[in-house]
PDB file of N, CA and C in Angstrom:
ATOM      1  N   UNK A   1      42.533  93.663 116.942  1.00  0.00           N
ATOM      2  CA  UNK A   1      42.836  95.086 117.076  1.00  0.00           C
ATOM      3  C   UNK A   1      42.964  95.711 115.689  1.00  0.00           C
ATOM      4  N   UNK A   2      42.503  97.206 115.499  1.00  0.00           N
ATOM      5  CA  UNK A   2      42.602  97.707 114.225  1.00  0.00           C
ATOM      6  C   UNK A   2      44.034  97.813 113.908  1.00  0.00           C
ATOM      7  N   UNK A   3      44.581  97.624 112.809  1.00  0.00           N
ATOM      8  CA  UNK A   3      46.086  97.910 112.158  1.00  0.00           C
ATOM      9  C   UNK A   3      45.751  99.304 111.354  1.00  0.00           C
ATOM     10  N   UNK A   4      46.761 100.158 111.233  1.00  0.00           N
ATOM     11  CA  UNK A   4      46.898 101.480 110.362  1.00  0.00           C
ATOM     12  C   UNK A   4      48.033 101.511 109.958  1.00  0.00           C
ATOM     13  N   UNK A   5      48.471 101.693 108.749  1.00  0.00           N
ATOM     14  CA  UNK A   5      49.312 102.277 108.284  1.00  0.00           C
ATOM     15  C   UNK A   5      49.838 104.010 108.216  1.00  0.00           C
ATOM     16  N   UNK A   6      51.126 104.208 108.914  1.00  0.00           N
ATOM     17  CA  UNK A   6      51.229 105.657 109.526  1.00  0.00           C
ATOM     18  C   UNK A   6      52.177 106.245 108.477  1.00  0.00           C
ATOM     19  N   UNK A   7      52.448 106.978 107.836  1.00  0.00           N
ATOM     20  CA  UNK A   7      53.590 107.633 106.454  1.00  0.00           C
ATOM     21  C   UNK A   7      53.954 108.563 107.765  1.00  0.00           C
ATOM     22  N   UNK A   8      55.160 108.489 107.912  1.00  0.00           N
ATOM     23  CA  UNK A   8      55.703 109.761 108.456  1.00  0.00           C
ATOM     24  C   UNK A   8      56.808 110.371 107.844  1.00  0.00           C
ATOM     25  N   UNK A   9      57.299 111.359 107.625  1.00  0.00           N
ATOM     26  CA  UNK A   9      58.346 112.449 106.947  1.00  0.00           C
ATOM     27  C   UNK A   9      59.617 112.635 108.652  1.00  0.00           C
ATOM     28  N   UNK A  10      60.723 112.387 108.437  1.00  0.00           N
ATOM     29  CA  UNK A  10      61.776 112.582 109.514  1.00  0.00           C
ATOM     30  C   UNK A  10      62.649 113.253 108.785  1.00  0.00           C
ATOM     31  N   UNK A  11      63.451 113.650 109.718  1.00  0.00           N
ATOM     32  CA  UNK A  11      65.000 114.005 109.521  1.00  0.00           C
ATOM     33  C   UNK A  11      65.724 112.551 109.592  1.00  0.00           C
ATOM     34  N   UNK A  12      66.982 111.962 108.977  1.00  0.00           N
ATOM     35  CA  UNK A  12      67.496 110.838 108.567  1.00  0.00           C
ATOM     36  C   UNK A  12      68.650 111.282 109.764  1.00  0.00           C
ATOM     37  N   UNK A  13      68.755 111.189 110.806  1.00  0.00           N
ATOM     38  CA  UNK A  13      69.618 111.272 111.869  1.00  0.00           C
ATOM     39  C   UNK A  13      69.355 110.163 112.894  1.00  0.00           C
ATOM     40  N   UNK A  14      70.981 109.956 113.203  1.00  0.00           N
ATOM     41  CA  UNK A  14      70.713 108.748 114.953  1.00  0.00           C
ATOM     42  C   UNK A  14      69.662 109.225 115.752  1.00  0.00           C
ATOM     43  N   UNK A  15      68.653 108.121 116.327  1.00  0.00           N
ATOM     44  CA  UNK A  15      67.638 108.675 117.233  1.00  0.00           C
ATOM     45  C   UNK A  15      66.009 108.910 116.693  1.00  0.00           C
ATOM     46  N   UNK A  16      66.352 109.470 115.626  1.00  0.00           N
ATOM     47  CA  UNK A  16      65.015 109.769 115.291  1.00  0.00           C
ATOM     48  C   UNK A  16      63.474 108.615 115.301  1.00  0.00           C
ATOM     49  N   UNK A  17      64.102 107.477 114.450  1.00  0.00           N
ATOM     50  CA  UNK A  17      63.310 106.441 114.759  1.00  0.00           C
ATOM     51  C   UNK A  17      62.762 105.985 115.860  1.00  0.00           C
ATOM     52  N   UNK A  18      63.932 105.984 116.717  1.00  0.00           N
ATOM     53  CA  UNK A  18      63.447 105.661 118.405  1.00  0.00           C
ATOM     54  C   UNK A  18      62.420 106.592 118.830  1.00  0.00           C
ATOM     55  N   UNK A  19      62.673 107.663 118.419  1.00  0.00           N
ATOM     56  CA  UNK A  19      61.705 108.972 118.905  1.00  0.00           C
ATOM     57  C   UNK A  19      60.408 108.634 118.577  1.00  0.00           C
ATOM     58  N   UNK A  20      60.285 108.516 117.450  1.00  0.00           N
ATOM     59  CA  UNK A  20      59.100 107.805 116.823  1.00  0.00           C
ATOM     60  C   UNK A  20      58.294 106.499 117.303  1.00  0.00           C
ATOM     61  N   UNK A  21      59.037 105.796 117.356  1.00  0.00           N
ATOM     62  CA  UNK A  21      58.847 104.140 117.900  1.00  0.00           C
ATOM     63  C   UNK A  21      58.310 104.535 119.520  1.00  0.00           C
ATOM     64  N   UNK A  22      58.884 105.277 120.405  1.00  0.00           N
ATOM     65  CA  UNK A  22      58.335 105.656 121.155  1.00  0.00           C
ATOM     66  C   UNK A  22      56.876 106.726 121.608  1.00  0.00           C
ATOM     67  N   UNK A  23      56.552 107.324 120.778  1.00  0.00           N
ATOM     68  CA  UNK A  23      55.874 107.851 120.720  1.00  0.00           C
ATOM     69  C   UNK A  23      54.736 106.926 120.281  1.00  0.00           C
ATOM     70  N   UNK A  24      54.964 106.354 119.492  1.00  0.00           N
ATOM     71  CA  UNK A  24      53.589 105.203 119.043  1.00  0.00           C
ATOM     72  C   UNK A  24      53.515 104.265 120.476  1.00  0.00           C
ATOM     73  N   UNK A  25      54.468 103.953 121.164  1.00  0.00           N
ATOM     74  CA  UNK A  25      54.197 103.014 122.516  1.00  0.00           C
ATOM     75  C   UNK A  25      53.044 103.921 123.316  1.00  0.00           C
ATOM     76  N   UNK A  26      53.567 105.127 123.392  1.00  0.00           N
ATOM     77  CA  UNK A  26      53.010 105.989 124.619  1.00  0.00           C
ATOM     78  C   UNK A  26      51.854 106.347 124.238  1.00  0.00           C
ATOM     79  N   UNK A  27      50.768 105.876 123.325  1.00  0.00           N
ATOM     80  CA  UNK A  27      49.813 105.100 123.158  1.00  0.00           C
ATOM     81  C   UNK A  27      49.253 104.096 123.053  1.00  0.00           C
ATOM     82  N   UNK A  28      50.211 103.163 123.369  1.00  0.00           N
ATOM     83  CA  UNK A  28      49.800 101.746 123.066  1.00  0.00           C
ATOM     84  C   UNK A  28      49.866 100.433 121.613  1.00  0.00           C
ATOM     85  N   UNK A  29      50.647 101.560 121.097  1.00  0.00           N
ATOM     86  CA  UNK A  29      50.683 101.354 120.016  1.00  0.00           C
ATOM     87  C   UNK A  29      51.420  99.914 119.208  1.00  0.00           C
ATOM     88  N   UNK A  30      51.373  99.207 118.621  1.00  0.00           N
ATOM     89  CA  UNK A  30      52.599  97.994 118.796  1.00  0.00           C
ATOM     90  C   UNK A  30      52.479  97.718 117.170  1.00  0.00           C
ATOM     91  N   UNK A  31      53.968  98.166 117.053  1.00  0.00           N
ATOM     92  CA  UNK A  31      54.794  98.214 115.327  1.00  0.00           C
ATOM     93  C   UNK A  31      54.700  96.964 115.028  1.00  0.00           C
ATOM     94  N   UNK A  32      53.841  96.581 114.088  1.00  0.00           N
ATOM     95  CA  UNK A  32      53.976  95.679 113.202  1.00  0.00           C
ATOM     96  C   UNK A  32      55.219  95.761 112.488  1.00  0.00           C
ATOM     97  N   UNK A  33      55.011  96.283 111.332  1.00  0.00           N
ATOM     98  CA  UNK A  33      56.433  96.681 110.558  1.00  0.00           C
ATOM     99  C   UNK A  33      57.047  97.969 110.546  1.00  0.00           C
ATOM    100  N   UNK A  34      57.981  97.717 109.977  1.00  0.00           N
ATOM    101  CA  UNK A  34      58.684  99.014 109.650  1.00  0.00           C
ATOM    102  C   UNK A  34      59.814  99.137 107.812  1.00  0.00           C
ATOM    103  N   UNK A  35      58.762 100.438 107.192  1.00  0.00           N
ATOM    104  CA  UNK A  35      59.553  99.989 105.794  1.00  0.00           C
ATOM    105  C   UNK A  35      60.340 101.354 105.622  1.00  0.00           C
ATOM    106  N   UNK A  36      61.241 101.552 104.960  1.00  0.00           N
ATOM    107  CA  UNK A  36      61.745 103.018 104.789  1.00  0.00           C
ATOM    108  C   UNK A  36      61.662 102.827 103.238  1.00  0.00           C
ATOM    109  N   UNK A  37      60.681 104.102 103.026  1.00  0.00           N
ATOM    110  CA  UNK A  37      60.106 104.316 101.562  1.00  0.00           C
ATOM    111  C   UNK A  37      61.139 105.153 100.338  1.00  0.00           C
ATOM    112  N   UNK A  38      61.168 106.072 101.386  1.00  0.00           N
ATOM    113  CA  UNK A  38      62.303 106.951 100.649  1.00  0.00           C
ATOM    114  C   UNK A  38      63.945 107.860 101.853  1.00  0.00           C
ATOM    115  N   UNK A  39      64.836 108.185 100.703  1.00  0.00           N
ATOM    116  CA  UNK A  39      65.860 109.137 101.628  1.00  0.00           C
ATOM    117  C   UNK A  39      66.614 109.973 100.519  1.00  0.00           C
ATOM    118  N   UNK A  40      66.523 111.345 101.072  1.00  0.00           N
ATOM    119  CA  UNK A  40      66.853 111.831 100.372  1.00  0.00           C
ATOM    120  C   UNK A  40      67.466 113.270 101.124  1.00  0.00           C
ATOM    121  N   UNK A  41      68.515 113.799 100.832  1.00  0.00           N
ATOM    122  CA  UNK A  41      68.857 115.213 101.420  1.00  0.00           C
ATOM    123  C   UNK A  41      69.042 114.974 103.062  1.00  0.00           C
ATOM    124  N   UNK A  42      69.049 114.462 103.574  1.00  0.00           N
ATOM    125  CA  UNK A  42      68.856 114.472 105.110  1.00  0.00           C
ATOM    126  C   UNK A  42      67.161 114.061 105.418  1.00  0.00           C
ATOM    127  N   UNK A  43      66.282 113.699 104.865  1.00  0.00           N
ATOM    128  CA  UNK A  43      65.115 113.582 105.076  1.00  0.00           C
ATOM    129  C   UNK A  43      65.031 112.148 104.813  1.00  0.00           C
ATOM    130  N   UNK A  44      63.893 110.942 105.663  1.00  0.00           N
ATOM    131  CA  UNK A  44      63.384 109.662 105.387  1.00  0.00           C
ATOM    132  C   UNK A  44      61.822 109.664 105.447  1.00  0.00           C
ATOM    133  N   UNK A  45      61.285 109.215 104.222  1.00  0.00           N
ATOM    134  CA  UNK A  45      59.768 108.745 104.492  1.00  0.00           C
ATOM    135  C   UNK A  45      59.591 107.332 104.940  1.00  0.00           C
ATOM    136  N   UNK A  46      59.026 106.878 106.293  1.00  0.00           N
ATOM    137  CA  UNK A  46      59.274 105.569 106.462  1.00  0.00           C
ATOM    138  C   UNK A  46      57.293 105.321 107.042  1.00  0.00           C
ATOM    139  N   UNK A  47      56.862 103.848 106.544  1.00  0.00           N
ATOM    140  CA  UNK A  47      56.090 103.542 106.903  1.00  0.00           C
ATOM    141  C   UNK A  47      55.663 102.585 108.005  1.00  0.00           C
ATOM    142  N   UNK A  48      54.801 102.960 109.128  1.00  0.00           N
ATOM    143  CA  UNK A  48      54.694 102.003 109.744  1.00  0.00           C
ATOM    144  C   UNK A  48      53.415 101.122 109.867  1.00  0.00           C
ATOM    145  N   UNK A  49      53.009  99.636 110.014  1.00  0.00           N
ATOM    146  CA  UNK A  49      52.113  99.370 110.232  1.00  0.00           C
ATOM    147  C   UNK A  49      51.493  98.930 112.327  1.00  0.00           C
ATOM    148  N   UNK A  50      51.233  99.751 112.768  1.00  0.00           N
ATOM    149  CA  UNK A  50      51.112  99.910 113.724  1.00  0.00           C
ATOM    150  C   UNK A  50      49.675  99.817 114.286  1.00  0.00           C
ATOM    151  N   UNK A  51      49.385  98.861 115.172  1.00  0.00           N
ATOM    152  CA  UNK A  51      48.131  97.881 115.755  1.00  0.00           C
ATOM    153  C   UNK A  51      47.697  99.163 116.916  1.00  0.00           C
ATOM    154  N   UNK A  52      46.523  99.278 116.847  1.00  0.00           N
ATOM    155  CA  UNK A  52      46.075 100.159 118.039  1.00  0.00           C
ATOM    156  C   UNK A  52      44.555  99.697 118.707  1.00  0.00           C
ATOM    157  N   UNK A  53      44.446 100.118 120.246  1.00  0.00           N
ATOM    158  CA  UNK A  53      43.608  99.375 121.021  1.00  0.00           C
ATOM    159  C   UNK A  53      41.818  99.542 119.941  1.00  0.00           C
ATOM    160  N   UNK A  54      42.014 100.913 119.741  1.00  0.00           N
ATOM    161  CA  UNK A  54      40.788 101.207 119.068  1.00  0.00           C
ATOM    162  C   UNK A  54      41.170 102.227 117.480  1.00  0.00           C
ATOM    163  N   UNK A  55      39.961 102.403 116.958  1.00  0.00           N
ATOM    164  CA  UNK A  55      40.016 103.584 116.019  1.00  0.00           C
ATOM    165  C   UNK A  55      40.281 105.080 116.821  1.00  0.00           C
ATOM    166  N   UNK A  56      39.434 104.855 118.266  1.00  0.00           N
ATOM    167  CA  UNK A  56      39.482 106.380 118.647  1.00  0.00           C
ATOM    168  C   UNK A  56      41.277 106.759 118.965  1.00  0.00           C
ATOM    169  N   UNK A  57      42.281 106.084 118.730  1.00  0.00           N
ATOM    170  CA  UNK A  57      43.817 106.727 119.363  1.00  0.00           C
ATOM    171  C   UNK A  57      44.074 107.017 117.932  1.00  0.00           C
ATOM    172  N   UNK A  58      43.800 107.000 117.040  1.00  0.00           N
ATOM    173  CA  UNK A  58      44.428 107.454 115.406  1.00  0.00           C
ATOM    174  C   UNK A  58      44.835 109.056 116.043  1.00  0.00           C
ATOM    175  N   UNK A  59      43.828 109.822 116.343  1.00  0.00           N
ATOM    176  CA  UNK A  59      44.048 111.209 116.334  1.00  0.00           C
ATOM    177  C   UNK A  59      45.019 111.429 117.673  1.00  0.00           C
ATOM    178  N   UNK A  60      45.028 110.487 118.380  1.00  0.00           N
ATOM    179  CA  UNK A  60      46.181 110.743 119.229  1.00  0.00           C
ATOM    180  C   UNK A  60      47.876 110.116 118.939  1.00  0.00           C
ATOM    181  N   UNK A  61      47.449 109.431 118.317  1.00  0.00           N
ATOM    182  CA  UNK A  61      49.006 109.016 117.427  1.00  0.00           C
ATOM    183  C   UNK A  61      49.716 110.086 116.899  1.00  0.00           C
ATOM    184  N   UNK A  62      48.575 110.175 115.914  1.00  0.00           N
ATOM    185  CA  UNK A  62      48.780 112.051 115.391  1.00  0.00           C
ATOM    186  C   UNK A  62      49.349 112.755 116.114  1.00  0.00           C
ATOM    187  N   UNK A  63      48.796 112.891 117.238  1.00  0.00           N
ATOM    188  CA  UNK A  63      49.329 114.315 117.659  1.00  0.00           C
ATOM    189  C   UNK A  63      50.825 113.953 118.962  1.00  0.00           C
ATOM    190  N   UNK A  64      50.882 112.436 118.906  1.00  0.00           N
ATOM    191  CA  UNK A  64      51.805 112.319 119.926  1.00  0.00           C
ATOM    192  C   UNK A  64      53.090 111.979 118.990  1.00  0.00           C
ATOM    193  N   UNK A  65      53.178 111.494 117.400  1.00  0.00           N
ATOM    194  CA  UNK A  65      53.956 111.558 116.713  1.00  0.00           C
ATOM    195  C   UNK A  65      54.863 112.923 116.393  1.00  0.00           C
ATOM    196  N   UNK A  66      53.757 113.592 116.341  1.00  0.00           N
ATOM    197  CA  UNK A  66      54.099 115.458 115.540  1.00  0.00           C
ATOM    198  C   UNK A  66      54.698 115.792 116.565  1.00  0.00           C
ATOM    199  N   UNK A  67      55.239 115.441 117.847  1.00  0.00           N
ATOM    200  CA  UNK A  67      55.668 116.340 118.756  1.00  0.00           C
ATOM    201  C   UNK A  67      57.080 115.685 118.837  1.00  0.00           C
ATOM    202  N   UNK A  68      57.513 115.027 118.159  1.00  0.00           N
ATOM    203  CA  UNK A  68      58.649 114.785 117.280  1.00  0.00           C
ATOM    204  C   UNK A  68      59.534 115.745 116.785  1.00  0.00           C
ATOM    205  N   UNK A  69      60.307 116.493 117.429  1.00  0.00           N
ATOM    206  CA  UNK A  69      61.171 117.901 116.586  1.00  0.00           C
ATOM    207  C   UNK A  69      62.057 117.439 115.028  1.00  0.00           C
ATOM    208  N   UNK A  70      60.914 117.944 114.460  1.00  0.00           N
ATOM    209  CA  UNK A  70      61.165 117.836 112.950  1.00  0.00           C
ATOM    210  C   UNK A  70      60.642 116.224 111.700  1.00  0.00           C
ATOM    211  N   UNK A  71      59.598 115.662 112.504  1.00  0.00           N
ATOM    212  CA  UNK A  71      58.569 114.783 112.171  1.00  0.00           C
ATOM    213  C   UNK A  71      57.349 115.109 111.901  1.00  0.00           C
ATOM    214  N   UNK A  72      56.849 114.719 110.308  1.00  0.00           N
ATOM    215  CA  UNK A  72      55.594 114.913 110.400  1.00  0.00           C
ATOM    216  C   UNK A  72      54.644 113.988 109.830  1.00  0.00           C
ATOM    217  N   UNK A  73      53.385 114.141 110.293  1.00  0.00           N
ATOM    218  CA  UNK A  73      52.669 113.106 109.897  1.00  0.00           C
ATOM    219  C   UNK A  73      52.127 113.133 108.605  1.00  0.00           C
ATOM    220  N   UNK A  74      52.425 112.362 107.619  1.00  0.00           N
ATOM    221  CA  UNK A  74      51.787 112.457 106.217  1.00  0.00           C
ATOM    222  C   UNK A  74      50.269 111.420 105.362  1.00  0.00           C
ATOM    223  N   UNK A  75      50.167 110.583 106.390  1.00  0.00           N
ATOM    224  CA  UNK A  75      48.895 109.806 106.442  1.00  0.00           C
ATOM    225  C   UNK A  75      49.105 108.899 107.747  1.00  0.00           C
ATOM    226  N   UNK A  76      47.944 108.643 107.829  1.00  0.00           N
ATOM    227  CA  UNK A  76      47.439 107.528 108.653  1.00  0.00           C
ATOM    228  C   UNK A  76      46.148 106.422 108.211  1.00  0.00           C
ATOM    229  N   UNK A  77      46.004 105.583 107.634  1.00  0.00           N
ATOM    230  CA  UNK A  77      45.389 105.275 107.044  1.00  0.00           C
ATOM    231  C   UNK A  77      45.285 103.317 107.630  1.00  0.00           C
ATOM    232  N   UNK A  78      43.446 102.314 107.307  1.00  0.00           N
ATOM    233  CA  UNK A  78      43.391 101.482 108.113  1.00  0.00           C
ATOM    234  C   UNK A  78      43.548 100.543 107.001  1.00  0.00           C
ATOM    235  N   UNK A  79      44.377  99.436 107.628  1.00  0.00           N
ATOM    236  CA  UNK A  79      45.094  98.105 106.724  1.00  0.00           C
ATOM    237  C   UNK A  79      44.203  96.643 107.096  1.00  0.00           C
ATOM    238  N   UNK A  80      43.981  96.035 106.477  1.00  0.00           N
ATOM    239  CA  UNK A  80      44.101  94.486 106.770  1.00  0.00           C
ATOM    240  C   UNK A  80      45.092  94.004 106.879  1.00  0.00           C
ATOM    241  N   UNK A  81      45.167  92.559 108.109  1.00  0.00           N
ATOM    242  CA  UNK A  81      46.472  91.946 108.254  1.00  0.00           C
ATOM    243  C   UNK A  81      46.885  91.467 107.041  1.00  0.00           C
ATOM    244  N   UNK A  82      46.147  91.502 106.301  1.00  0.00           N
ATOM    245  CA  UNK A  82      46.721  90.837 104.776  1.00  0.00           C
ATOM    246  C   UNK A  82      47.665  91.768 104.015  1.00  0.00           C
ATOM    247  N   UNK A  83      47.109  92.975 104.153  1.00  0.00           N
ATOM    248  CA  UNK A  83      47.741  93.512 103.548  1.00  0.00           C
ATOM    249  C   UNK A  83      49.032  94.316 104.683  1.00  0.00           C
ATOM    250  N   UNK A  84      48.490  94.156 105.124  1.00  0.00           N
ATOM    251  CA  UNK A  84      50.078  94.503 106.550  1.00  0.00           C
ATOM    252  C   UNK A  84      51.598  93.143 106.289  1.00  0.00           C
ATOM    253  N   UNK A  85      51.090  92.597 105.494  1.00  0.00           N
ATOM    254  CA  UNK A  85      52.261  91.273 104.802  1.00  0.00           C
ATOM    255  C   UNK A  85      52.057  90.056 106.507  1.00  0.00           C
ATOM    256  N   UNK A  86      50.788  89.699 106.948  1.00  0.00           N
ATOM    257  CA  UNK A  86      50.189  88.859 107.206  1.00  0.00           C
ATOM    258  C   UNK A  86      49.978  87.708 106.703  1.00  0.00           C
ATOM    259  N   UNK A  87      49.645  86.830 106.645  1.00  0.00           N
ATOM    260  CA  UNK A  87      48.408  85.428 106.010  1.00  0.00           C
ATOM    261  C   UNK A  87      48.007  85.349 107.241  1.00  0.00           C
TER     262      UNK A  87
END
């Protein structure tokens, strides 16, 4: 299955992650990892590496992430398991 790496921008509040984490399921989506890049002010940039059935759900990740109140998507971009911290 293709792996992508997803940058998303949150609010740093209880819940939010779940919101997120769910939203990648309700595509099919299945979290490899999870890194938190930055925090700052009430805001977290956290990355995920997240396995999907095909290339064609990228643009639906997208748009099922963003409907996240106060999440946004800042890349989506495609990984090797190697570099997803694989061997």
């Amino acid at each position: 299955m293709p792996r992508f790496l997803l940058r998303v921008q949150m609010p740093d509040r209880p819940g939010a992650l779940g919101l997120v984490a769910s939203r990648i399921g309700a595509v099919g989506g299945d979290i490899i990892s999870i890194a938190i890049t930055e925090r700052t002010e009430g805001r977290v940039v956290d990355e995920f590496v997240v396995e999907l059935a095909s290339q064609q759900l990228v643009q639906l990740l997208r748009s099922e992430v963003h409907e996240v109140d106060g999440v946004s998507v800042e890349d989506i971009v495609p990984v090797s398991p190697a570099t997803a911290g694989e061997t």
